[in-house]
Protein backbone atom coordinates (compact mmCIF):
# COMPACT_ATOMS: atom_id res chain seq x y z
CA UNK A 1 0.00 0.00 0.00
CA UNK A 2 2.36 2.34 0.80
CA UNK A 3 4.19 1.28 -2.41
CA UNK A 4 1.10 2.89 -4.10
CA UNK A 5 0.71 5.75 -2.20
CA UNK A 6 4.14 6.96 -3.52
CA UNK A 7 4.11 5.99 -6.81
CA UNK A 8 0.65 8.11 -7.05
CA UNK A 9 2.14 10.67 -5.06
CA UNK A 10 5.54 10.70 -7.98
CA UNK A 11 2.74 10.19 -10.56
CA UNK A 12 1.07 13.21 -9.92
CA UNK A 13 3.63 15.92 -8.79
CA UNK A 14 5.50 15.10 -12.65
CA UNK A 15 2.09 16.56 -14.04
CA UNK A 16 2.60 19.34 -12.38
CA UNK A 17 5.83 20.09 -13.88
CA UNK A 18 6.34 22.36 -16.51
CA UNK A 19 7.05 20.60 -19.85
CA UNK A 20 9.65 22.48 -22.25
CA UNK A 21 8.77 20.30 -25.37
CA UNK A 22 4.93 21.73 -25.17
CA UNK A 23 6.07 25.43 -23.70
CA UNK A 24 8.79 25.43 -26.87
CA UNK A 25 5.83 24.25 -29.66
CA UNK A 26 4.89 28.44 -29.53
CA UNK A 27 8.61 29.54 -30.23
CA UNK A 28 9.15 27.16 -33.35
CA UNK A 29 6.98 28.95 -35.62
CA UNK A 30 9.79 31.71 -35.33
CA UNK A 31 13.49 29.91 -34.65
CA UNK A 32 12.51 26.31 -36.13
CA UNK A 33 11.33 23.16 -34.87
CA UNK A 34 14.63 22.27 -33.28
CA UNK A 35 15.40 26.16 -32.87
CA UNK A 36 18.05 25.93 -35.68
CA UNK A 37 16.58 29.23 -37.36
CA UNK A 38 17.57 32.50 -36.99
CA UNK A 39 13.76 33.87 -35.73
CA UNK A 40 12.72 36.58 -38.24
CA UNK A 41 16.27 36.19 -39.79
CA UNK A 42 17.64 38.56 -36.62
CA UNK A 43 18.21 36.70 -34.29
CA UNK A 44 21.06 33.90 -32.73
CA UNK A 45 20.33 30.35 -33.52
CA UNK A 46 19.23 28.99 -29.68
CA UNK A 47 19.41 25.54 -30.75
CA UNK A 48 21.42 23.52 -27.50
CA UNK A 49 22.36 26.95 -26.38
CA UNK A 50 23.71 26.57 -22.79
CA UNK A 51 20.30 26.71 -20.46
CA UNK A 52 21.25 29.03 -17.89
CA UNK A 53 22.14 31.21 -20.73
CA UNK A 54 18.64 30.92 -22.55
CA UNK A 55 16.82 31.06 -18.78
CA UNK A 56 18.34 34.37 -18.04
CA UNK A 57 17.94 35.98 -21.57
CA UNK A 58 14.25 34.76 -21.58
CA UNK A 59 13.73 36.32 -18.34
CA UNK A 60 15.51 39.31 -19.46
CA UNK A 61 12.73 39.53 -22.27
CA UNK A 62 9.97 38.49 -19.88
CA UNK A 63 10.96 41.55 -17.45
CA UNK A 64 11.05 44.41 -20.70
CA UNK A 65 14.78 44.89 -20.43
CA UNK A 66 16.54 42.90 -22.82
CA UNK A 67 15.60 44.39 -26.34
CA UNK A 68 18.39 42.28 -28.89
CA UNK A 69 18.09 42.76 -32.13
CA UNK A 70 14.63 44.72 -31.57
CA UNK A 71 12.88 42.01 -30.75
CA UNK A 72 12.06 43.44 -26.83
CA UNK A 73 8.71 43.83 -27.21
CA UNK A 74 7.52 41.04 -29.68
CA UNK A 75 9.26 38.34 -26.94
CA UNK A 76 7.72 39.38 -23.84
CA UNK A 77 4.47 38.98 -25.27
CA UNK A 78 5.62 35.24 -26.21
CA UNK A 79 6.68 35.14 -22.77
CA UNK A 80 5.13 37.49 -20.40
CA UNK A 81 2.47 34.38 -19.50
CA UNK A 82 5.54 32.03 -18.59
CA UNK A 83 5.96 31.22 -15.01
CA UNK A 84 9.80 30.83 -13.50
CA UNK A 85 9.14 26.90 -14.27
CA UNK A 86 8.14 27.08 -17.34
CA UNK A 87 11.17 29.27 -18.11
CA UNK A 88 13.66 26.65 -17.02
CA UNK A 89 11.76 24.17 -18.84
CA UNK A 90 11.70 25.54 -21.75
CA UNK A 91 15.61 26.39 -21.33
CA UNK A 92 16.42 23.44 -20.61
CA UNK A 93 14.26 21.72 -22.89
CA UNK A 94 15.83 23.84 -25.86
CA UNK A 95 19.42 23.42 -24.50
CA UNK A 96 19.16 19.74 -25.29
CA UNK A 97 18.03 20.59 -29.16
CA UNK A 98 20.43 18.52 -31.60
């Protein structure tokens, strides 16, 4: 029983987490399924960019004060909505892009 009780308990706090490939399907109509484009031909290719990298720049853009390559305004509206989970989850997720 107790068995059970944990495995539930496992079960449902990984539904709770934030999942990167489902947060990242709204970002690869601009940098590319596996974020090999250059979004709106301006700017880097994130594909396996290092995740504490992308989880600071996307934060940066979430907060208004990163504006590279002019694109300040059109990201935090991709990513105003994101919680600091989904953030790291979709860094993450996108670090791991081959």
């Amino acid at each position: 029983m107790k068995k059970i009780a944990i495995a539930m308990l496992f079960a449902g706090s990984t539904l709770l987490m934030a999942d990167g490939a489902a947060l990242f399907a709204k970002c690869a109509g601009c940098h590319g399924q596996k974020g090999e484009k250059a979004a709106l031909g301006k700017s880097a290719v994130i594909q396996g960019m290092d995740a504490a990298k992308l989880e600071e720049l996307i934060k940066g853009y979430k907060a208004g004060t990163l504006n590279q390559h002019g694109m300040g305004a059109l990201m935090n509206g991709q990513v105003k909505s994101m919680s600091d989970e989904d953030i790291k989850a979709v860094a993450e997720y996108i670090s791991g892009l081959k």
